[in-house]
N, C-alpha and C. Protein backbone atom coordinates (compact mmCIF):
# COMPACT_ATOMS: atom_id res chain seq x y z
N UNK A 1 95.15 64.72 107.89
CA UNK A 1 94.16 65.77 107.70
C UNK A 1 94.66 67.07 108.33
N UNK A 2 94.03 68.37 107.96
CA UNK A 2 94.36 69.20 108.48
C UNK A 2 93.78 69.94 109.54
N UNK A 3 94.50 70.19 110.45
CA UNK A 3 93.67 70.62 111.88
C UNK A 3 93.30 72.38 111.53
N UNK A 4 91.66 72.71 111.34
CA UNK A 4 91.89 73.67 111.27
C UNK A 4 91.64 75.38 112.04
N UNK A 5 91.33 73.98 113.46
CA UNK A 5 90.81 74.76 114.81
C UNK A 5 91.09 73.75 115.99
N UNK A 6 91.35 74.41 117.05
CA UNK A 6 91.55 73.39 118.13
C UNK A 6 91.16 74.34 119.38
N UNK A 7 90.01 73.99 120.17
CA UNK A 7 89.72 74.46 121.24
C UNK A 7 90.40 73.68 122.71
N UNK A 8 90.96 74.39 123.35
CA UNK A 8 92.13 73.87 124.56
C UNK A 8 90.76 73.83 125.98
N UNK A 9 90.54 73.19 126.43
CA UNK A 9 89.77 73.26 127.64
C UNK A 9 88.49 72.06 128.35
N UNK A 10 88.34 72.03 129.39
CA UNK A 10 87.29 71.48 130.05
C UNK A 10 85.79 71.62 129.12
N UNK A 11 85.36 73.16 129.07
CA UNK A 11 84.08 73.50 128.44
C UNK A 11 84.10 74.27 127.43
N UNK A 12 83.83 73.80 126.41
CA UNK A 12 84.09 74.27 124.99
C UNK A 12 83.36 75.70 124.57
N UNK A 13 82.39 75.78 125.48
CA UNK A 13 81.79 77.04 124.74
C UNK A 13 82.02 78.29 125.85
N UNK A 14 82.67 77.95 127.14
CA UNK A 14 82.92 79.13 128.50
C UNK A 14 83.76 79.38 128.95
N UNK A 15 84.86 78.05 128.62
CA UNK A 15 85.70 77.63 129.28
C UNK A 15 87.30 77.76 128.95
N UNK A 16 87.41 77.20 127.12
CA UNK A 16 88.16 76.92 126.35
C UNK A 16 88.34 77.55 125.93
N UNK A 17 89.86 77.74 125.10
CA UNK A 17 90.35 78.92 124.44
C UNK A 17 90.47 78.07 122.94
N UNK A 18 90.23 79.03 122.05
CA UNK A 18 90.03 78.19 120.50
C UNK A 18 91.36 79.48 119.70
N UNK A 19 91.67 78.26 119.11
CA UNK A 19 93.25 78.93 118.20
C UNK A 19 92.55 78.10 116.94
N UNK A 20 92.36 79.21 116.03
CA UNK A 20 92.27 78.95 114.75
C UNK A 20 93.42 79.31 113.78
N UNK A 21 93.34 78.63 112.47
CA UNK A 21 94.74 78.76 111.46
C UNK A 21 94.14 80.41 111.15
N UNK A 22 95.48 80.85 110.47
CA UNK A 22 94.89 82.57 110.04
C UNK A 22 94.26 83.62 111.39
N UNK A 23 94.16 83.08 112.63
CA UNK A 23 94.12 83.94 113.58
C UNK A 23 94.99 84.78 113.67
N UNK A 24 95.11 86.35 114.04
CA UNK A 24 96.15 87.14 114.40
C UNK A 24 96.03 86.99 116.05
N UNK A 25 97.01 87.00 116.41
CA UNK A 25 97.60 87.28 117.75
C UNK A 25 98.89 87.63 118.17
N UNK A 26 98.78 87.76 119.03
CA UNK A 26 99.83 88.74 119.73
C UNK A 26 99.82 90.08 119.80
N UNK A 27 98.82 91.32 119.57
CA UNK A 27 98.35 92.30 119.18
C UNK A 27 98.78 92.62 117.73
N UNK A 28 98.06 91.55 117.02
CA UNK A 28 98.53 91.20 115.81
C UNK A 28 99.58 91.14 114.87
N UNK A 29 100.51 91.21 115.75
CA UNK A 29 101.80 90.77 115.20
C UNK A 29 102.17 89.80 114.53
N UNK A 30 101.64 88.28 114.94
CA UNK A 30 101.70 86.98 114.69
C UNK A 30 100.61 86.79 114.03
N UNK A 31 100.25 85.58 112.79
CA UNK A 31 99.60 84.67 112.76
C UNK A 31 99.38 83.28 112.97
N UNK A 32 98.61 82.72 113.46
CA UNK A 32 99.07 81.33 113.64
C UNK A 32 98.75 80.33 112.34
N UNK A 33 99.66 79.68 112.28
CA UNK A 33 100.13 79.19 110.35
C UNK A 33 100.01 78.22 110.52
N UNK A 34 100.13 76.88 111.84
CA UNK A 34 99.52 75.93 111.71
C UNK A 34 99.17 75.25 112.73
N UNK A 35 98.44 74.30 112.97
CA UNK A 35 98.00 73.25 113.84
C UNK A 35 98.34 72.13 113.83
N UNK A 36 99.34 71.63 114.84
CA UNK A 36 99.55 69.91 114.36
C UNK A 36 99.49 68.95 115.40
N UNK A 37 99.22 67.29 115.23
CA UNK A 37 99.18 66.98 116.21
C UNK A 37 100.73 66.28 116.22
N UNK A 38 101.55 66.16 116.97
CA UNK A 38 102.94 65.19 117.21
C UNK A 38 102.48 64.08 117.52
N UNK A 39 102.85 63.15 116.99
CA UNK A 39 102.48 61.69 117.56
C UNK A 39 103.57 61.31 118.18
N UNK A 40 104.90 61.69 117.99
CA UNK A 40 106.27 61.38 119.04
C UNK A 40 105.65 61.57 120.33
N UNK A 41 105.44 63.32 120.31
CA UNK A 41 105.22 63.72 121.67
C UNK A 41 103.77 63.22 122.33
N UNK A 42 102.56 63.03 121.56
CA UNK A 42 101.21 62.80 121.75
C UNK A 42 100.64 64.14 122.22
N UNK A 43 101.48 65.17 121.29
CA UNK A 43 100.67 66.46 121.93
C UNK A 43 100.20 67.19 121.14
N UNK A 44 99.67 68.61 120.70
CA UNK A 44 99.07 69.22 120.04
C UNK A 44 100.07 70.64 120.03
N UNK A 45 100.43 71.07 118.61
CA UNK A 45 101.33 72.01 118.63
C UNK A 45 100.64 73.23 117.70
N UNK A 46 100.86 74.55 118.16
CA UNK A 46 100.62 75.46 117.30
C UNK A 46 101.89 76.55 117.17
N UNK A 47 101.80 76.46 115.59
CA UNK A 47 102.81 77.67 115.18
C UNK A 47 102.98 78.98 114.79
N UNK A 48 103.41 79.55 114.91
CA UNK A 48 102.90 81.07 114.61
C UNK A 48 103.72 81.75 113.21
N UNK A 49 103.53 82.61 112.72
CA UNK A 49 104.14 83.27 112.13
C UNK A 49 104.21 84.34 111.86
N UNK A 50 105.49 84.93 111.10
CA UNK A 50 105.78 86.28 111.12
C UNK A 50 106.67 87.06 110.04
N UNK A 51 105.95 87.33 108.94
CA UNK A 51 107.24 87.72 107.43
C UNK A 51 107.78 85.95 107.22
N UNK A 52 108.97 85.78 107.46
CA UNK A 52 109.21 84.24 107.03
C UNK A 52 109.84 83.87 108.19
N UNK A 53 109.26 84.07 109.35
CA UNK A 53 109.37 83.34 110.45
C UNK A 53 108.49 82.58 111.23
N UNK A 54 108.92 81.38 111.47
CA UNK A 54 107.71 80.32 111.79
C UNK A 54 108.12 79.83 113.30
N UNK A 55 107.31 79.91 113.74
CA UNK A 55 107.97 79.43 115.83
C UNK A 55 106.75 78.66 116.31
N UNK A 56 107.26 77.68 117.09
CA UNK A 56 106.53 76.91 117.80
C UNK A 56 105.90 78.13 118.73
N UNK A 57 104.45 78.53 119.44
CA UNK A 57 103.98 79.23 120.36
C UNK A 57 103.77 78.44 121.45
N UNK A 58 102.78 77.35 121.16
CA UNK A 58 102.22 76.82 122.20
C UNK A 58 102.14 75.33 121.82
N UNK A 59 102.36 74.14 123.17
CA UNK A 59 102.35 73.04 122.71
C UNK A 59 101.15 72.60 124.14
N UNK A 60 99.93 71.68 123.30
CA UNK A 60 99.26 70.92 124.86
C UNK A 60 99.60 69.77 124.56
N UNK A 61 99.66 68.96 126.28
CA UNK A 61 99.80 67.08 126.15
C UNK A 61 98.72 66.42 125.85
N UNK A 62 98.26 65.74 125.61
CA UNK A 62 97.01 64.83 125.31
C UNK A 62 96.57 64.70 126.49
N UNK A 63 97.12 65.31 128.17
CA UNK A 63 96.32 64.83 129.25
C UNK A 63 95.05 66.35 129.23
N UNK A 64 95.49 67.01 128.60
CA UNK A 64 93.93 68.50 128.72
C UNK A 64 93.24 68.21 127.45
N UNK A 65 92.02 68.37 127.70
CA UNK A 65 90.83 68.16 126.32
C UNK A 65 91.11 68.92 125.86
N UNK A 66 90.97 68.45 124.40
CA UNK A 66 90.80 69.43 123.45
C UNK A 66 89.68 68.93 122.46
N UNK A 67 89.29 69.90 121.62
CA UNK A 67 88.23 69.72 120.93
C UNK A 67 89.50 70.02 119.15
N UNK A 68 88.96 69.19 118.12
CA UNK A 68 89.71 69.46 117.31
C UNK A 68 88.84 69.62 115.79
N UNK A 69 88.48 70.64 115.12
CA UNK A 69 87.75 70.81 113.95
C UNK A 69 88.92 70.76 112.72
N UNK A 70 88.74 70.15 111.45
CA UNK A 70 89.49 69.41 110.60
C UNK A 70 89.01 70.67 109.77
N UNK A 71 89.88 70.65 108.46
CA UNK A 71 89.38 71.40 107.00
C UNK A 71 88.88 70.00 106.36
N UNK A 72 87.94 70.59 105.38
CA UNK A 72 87.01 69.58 104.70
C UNK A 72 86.90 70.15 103.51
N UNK A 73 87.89 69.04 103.09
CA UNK A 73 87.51 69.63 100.90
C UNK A 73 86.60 68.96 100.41
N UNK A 74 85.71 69.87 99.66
CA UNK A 74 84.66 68.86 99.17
C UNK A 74 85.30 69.23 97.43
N UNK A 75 84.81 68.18 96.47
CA UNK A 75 85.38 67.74 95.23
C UNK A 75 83.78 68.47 94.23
């Protein structure tokens, strides 16, 4: 499935920082293009992008909560 939000933190609504797909960041330089989880690593990776450049930004371990919202196709 596709991850299409992932909030990083203890308290989800005060606490946590939320990286959504199609977010700009970096003073909008970047977008972030995807969300994944690694099951090698057991961690949570987000990628960014830029024209046709794609970079790992940020990776969490499965030991910090995260909260994870899916895309949902309906038919």
């Amino acid at each position: 499935m596709d991850i299409r939000k992932i909030a990083v933190g203890p308290d989800y609504k005060s606490g946590a920082m939320h990286y959504i797909v199609g977010q700009k960041i970096l003073n909008d330089s970047y977008v972030i293009h995807l969300i994944k989880y690694n099951e090698r690593k057991d961690s949570f990776e987000i990628w960014i992008e830029r024209g046709d450049e794609v970079l790992l930004w940020k990776e969490f371990s499965s030991t910090v909560p995260v909260s994870i919202e899916y895309n949902i196709y309906f038919q």
